[in-house]
N, C-alpha and C. Protein backbone atom coordinates (compact mmCIF):
# COMPACT_ATOMS: atom_id res chain seq x y z
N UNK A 1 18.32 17.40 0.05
CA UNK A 1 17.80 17.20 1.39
C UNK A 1 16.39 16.61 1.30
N UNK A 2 16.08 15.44 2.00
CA UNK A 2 14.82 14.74 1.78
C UNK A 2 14.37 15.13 3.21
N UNK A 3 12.97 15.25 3.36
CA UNK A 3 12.17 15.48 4.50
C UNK A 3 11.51 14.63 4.60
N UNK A 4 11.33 13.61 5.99
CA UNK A 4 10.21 12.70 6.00
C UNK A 4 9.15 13.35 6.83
N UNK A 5 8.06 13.28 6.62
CA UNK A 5 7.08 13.89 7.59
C UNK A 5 6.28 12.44 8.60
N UNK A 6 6.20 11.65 8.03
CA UNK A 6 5.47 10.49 8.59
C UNK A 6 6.34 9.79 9.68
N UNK A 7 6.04 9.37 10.77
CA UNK A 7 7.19 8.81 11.45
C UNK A 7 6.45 7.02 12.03
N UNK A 8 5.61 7.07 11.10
CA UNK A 8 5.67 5.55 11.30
C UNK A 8 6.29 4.70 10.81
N UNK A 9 6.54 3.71 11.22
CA UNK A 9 7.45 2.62 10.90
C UNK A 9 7.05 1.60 9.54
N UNK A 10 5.86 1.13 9.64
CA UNK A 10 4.85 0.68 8.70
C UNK A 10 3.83 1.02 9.17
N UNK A 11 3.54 2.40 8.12
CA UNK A 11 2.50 2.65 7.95
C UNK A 11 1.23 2.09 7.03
N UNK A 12 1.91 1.20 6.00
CA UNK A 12 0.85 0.33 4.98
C UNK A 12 0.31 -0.59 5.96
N UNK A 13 -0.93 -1.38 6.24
CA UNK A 13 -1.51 -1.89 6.61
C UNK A 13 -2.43 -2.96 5.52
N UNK A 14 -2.52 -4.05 5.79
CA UNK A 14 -3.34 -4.92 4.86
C UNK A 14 -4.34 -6.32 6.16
N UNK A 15 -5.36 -5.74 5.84
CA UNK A 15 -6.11 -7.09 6.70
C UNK A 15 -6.89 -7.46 5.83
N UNK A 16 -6.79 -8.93 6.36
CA UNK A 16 -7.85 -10.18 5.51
C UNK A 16 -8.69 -10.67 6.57
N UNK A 17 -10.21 -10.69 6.08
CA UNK A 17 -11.17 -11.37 7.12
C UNK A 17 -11.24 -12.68 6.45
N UNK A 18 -11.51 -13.87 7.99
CA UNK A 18 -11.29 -15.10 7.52
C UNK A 18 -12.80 -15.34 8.09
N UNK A 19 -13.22 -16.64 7.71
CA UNK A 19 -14.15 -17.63 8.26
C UNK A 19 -14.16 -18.38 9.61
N UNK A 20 -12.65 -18.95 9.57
CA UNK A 20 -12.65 -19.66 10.36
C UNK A 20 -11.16 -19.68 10.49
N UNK A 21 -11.16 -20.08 11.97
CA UNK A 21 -10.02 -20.31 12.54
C UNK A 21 -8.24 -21.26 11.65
N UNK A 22 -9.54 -22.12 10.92
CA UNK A 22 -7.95 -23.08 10.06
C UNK A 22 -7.29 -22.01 9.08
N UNK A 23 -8.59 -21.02 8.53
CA UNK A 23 -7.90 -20.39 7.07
C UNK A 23 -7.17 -19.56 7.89
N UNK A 24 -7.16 -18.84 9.21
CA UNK A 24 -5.67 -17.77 9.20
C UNK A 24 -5.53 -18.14 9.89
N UNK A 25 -5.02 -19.55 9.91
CA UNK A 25 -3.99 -19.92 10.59
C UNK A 25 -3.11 -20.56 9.65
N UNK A 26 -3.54 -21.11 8.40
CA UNK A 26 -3.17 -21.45 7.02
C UNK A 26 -1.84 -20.15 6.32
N UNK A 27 -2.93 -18.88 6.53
CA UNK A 27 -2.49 -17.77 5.94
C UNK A 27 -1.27 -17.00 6.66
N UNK A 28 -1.44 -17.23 8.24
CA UNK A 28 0.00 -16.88 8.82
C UNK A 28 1.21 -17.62 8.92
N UNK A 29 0.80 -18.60 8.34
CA UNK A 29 1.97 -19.83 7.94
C UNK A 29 2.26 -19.37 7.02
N UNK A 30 1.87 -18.98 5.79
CA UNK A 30 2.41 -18.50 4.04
C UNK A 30 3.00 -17.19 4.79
N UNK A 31 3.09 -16.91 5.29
CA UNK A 31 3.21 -15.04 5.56
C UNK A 31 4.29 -15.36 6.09
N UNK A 32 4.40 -16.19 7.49
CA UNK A 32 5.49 -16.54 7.93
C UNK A 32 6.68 -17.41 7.43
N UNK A 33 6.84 -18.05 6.60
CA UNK A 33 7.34 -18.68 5.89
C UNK A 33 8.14 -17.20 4.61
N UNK A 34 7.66 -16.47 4.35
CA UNK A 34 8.22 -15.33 4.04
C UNK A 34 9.08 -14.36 4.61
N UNK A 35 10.36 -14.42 4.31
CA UNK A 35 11.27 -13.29 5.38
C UNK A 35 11.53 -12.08 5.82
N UNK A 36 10.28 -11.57 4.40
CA UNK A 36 10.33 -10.00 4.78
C UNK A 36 9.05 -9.59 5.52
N UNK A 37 8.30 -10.85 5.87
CA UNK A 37 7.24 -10.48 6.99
C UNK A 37 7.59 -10.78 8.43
N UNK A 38 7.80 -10.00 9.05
CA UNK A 38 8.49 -10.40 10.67
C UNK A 38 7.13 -10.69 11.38
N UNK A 39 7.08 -11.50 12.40
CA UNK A 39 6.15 -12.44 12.72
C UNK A 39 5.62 -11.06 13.91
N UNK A 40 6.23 -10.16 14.03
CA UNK A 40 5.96 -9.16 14.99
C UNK A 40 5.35 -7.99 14.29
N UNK A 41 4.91 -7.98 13.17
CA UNK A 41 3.94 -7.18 11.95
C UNK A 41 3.33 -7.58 11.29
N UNK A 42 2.92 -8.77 12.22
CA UNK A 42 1.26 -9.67 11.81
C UNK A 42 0.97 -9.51 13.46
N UNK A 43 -0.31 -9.26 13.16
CA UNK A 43 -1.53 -9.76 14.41
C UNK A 43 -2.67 -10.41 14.30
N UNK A 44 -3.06 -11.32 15.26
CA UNK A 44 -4.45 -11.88 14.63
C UNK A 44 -5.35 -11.12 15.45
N UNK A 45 -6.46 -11.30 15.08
CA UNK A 45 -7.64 -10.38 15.66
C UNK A 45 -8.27 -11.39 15.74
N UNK A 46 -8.94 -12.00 17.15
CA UNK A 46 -9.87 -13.11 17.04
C UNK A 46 -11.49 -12.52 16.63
N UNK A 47 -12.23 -13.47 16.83
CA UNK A 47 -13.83 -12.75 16.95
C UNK A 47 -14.11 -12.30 18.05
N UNK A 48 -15.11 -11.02 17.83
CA UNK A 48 -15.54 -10.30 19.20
C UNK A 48 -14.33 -9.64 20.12
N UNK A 49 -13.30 -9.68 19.62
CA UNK A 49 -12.05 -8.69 20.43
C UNK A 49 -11.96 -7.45 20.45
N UNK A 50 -12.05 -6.73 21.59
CA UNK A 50 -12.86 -5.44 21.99
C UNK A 50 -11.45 -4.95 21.69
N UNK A 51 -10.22 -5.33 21.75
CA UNK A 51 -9.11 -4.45 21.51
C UNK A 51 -8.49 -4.30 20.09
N UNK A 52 -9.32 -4.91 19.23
CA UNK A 52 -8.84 -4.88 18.13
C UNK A 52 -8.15 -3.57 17.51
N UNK A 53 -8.40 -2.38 18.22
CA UNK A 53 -7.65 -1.17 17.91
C UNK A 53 -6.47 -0.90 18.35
N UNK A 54 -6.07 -1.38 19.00
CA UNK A 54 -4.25 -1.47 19.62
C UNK A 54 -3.62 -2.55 18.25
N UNK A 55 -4.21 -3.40 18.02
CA UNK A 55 -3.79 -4.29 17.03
C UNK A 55 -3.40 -3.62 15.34
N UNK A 56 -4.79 -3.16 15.03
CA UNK A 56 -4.81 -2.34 13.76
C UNK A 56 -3.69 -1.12 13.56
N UNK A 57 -3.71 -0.33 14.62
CA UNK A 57 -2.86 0.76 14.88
C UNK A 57 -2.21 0.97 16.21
N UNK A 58 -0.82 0.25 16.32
CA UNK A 58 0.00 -0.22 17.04
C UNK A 58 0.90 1.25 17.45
N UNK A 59 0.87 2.06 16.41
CA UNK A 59 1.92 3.04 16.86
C UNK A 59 1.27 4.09 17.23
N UNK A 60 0.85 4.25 18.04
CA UNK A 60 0.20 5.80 18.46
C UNK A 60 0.59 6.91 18.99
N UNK A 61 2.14 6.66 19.56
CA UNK A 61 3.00 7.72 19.19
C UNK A 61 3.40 8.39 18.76
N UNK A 62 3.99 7.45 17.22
CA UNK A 62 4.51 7.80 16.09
C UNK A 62 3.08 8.42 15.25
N UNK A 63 2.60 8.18 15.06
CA UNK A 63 1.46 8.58 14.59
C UNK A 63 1.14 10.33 15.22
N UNK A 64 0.65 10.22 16.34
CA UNK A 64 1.30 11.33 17.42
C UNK A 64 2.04 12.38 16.71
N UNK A 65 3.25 11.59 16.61
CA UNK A 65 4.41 12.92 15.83
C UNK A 65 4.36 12.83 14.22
N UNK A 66 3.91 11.93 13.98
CA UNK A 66 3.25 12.45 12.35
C UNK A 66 2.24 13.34 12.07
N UNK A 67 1.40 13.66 12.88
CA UNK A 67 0.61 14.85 13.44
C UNK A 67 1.25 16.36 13.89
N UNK A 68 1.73 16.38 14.45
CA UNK A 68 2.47 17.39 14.73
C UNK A 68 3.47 17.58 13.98
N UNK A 69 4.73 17.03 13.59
CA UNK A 69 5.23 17.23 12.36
C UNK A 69 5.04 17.82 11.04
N UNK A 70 3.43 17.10 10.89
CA UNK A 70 3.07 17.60 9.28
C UNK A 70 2.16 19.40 9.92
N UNK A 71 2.05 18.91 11.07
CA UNK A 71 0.91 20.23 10.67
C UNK A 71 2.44 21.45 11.28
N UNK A 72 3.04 21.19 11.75
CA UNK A 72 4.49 22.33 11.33
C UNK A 72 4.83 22.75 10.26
N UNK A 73 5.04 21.50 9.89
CA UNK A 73 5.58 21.78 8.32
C UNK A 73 4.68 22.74 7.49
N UNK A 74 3.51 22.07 7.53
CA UNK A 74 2.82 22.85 6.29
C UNK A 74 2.13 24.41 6.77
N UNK A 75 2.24 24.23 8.67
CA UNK A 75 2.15 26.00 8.55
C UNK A 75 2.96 26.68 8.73
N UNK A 76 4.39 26.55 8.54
CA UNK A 76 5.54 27.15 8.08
C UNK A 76 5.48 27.22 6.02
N UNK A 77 5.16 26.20 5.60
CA UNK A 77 4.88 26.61 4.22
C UNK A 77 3.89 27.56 3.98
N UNK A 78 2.80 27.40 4.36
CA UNK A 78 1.33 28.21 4.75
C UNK A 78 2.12 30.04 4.77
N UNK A 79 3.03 29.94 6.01
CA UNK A 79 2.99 31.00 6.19
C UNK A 79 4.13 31.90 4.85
N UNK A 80 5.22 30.99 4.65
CA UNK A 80 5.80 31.36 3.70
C UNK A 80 5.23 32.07 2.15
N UNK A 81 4.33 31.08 2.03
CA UNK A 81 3.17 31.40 1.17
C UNK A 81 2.68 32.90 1.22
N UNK A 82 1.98 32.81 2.48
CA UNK A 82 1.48 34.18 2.56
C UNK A 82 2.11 35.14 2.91
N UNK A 83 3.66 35.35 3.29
CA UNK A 83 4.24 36.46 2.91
C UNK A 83 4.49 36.69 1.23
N UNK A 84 5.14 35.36 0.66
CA UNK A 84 5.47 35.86 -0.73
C UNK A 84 4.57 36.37 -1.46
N UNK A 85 3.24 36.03 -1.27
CA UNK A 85 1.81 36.88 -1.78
C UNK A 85 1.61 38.22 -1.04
N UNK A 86 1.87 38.53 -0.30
CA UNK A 86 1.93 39.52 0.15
C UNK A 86 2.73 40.96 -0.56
N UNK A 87 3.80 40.11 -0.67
CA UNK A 87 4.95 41.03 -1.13
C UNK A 87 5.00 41.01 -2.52
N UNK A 88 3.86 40.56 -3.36
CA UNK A 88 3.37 40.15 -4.39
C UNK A 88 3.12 41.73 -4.87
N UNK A 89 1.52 41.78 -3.84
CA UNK A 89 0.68 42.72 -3.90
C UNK A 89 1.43 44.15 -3.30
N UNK A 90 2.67 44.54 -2.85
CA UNK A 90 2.87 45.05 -2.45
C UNK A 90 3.87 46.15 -3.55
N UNK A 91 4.24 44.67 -4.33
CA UNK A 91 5.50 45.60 -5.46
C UNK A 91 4.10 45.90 -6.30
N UNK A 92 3.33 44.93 -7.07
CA UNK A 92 2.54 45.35 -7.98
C UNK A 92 1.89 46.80 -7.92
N UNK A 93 2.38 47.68 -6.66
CA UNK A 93 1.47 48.55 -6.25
C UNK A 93 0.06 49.00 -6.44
N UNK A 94 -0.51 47.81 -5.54
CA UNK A 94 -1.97 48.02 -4.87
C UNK A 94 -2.24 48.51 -3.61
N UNK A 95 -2.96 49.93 -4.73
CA UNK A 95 -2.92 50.67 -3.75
C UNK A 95 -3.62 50.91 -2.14
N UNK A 96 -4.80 49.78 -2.07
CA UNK A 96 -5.16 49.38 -1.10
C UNK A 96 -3.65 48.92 0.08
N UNK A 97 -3.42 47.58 -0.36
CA UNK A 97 -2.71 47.27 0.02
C UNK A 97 -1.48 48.07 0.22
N UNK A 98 -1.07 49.43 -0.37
CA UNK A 98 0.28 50.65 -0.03
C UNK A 98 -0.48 50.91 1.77
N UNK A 99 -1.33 50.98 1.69
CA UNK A 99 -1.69 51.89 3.09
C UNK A 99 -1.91 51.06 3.89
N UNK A 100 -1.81 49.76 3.98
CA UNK A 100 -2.10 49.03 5.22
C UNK A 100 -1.05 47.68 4.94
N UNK A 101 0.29 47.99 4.86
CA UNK A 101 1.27 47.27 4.86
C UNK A 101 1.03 46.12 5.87
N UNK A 102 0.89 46.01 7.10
CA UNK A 102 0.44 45.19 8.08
C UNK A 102 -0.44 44.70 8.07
N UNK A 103 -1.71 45.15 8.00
CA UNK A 103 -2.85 44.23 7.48
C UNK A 103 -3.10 43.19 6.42
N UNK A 104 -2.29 43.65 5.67
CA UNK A 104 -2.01 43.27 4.16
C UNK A 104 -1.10 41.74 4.41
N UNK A 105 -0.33 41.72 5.68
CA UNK A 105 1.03 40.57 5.78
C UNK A 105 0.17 39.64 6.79
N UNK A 106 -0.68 40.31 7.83
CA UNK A 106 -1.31 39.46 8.41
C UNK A 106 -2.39 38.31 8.13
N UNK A 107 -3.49 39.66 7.42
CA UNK A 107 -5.05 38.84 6.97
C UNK A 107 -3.87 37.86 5.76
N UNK A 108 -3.62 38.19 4.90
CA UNK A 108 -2.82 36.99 3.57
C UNK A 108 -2.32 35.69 4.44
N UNK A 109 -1.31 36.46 5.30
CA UNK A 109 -0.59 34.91 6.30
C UNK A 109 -1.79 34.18 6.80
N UNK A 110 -2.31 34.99 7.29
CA UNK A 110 -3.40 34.32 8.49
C UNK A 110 -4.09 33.45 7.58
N UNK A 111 -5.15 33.59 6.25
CA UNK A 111 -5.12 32.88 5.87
C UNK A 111 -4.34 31.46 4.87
N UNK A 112 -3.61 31.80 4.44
CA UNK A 112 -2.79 31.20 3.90
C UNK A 112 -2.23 29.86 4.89
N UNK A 113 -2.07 29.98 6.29
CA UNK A 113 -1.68 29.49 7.18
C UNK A 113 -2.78 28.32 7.70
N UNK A 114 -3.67 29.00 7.95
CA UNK A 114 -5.04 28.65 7.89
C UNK A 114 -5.05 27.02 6.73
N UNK A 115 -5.45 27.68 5.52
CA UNK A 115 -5.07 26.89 4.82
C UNK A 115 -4.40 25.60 4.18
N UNK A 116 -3.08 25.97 4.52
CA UNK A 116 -1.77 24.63 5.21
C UNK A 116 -2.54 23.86 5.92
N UNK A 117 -2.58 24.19 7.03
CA UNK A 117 -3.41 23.66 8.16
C UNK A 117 -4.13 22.65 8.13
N UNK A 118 -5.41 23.32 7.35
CA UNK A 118 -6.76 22.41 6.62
C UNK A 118 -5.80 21.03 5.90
N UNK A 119 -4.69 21.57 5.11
CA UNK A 119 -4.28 20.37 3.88
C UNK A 119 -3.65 19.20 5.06
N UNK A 120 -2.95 19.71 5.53
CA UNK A 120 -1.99 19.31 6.78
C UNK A 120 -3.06 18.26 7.61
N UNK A 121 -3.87 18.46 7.86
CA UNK A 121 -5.00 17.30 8.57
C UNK A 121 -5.57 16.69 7.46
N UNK A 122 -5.53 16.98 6.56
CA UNK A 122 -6.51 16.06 5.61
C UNK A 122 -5.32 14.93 4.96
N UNK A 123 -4.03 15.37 4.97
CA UNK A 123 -3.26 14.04 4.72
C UNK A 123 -2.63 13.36 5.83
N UNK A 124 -2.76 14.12 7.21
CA UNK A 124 -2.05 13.25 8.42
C UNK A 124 -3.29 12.74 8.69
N UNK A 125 -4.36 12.88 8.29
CA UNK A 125 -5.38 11.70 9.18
C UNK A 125 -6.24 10.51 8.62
N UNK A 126 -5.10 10.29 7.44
CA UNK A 126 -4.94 9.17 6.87
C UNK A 126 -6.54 8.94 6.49
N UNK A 127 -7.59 9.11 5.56
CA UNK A 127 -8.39 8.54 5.24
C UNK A 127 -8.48 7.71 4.59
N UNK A 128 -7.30 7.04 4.22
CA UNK A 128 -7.02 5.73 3.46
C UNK A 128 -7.28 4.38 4.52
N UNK A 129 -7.26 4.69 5.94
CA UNK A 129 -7.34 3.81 6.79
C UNK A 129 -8.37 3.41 7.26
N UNK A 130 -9.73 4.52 6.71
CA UNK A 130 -11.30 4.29 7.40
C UNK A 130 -11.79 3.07 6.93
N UNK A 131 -12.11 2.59 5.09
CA UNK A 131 -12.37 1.18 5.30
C UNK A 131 -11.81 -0.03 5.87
N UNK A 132 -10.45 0.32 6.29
CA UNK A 132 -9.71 -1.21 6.13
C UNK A 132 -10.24 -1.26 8.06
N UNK A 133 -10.13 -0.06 8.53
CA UNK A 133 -10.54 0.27 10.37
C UNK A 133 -12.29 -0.03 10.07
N UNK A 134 -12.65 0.16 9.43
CA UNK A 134 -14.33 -0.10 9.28
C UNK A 134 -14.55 -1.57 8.98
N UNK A 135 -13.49 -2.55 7.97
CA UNK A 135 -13.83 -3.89 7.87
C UNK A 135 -13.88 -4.86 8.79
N UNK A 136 -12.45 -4.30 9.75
CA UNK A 136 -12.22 -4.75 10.76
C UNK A 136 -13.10 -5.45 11.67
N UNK A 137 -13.74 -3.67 12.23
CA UNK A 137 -14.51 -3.79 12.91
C UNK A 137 -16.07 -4.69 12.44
N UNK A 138 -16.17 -4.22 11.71
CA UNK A 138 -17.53 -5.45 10.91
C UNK A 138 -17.26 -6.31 11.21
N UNK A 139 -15.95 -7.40 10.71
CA UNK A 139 -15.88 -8.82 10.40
C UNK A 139 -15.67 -9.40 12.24
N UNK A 140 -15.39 -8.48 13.32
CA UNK A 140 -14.76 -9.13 14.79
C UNK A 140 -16.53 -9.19 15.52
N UNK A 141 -17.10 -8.24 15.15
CA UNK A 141 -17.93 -7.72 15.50
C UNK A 141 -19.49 -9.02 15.08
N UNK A 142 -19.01 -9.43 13.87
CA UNK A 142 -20.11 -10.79 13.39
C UNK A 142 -19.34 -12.10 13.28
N UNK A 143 -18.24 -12.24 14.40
CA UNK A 143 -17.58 -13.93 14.67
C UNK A 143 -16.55 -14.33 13.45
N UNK A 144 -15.90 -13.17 12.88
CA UNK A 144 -15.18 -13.41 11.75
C UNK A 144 -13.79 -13.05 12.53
N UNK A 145 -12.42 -13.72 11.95
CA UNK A 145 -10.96 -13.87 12.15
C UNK A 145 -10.73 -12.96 11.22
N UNK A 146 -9.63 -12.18 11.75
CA UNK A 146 -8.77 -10.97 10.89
C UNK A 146 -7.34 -11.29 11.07
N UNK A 147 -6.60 -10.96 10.17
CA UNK A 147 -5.44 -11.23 10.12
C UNK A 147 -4.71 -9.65 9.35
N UNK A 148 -3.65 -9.05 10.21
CA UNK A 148 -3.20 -7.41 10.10
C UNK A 148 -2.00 -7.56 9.68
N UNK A 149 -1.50 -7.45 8.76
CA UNK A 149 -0.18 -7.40 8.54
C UNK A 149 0.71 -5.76 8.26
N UNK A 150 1.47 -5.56 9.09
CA UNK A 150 1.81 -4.30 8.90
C UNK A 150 3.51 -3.91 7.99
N UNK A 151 3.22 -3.21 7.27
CA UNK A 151 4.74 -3.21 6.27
C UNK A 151 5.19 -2.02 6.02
N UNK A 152 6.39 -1.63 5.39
CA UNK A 152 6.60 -0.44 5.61
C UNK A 152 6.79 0.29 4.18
N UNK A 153 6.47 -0.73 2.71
CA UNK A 153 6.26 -0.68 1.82
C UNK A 153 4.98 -0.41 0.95
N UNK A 154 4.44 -0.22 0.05
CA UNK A 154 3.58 -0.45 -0.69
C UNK A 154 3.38 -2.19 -1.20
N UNK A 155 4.79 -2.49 -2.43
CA UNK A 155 5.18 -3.51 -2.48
C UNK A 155 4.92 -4.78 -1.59
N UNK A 156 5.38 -4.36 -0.23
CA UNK A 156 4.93 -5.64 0.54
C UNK A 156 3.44 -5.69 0.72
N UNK A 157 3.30 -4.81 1.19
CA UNK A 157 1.76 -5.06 1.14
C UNK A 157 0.74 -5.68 0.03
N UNK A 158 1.18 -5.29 -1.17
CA UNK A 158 0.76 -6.04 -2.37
C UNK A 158 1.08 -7.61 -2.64
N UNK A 159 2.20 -7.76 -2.02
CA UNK A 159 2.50 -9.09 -1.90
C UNK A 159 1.87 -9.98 -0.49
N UNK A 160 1.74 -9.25 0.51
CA UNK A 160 0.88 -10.09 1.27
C UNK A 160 -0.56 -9.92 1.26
N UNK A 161 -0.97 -9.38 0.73
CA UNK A 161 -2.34 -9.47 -0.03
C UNK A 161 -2.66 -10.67 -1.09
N UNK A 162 -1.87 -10.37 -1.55
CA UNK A 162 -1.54 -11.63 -2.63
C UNK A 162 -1.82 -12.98 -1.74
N UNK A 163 -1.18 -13.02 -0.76
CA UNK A 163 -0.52 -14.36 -0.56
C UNK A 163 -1.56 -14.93 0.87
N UNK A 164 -2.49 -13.73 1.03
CA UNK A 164 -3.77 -14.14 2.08
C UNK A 164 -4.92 -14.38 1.00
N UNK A 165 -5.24 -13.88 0.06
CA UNK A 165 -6.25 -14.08 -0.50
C UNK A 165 -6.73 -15.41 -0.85
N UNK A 166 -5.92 -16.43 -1.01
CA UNK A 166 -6.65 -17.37 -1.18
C UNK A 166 -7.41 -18.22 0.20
N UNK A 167 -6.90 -17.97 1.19
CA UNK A 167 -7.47 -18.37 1.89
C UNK A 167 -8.56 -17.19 2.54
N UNK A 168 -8.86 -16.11 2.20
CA UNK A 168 -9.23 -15.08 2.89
C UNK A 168 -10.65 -15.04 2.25
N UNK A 169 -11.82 -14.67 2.48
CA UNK A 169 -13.08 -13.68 2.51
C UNK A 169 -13.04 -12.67 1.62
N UNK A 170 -12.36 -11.83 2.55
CA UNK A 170 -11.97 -10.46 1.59
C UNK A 170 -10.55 -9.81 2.13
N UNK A 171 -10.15 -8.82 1.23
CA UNK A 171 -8.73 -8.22 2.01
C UNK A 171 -8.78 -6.54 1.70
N UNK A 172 -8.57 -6.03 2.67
CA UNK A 172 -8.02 -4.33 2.38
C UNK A 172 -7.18 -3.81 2.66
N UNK A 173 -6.49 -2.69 1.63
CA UNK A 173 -5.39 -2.47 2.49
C UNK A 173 -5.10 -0.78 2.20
N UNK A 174 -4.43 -0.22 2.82
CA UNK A 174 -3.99 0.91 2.94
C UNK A 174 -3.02 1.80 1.52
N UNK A 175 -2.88 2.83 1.69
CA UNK A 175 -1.87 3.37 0.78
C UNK A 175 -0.40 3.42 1.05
């Protein structure tokens, strides 16, 4: 049984800042001319475009329930956790823990749960996405062209990285 927790579609992300208007328009021709890039998981980002964040991160739904999803998941593991530790300390007979059977299942869960939690936001909130959302914003922000390609691979993304760079500035991309 496989569990997906992420429910985005393409979640890899790769943008290239351009100079000028010919190079990505150069670069969405090579991209497009490729069949496993659908012309509807590229966006251009002109200069100075105040919406460039609907562009970068298109799914905010899914994203949404990749949030809620993971942080279920992992405080149902969390809590699993802290019963089996519980019941750890309970056979080992500690004797603290003999006299306050309940306290003993709560404070452990509670933290343990706790815990999950913390991990559970630190991988749904993607910090792999702050420079490539930080270049963005730099390059629209000082009259520079961006070009977003969104994939649902690693692989692709490595390959359209590849295949913007020569005409590109610079490129970043996601995990």
């Amino acid at each position: 049984m496989t569990t997906t927790i992420n429910n985005e579609e393409h979640a890899t992300k790769v943008a290239a800042i351009f100079d000028s208007e010919e190079q990505v328009n150069k670069a969405f021709e090579t991209l497009s001319q490729h069949t496993q890039f659908e012309q509807s998981n590229i966006n251009l980002i002109s200069p100075y475009d105040q919406a460039f964040d609907e562009k970068v991160e298109p799914e905010d739904k899914n994203i949404g329930k990749t949030l809620l999803k993971t942080h279920l998941f992992y405080a149902v593991i969390g809590l699993v956790v802290g019963i089996l530790i519980s019941s750890v300390f309970l056979f080992v007979d500690v004797e603290f823990m003999q006299n306050f059977v309940f306290e003993t299942y709560a404070g452990i869960c509670t933290i343990s749960v706790f815990i999950a939690l913390l991990v559970a936001g630190f991988i749904s909130i993607r910090p792999d996405h702050d420079p490539l959302i930080s270049d963005v914003r730099r390059a629209t922000s000082t009259g520079k062209w961006v070009l977003i390609v969104h994939t649902d691979t690693s692989n692709k993304a490595d390959q359209a990285q590849q295949l913007m760079e020569p005409f590109a500035t610079s490129t970043t991309a996601t995990l």
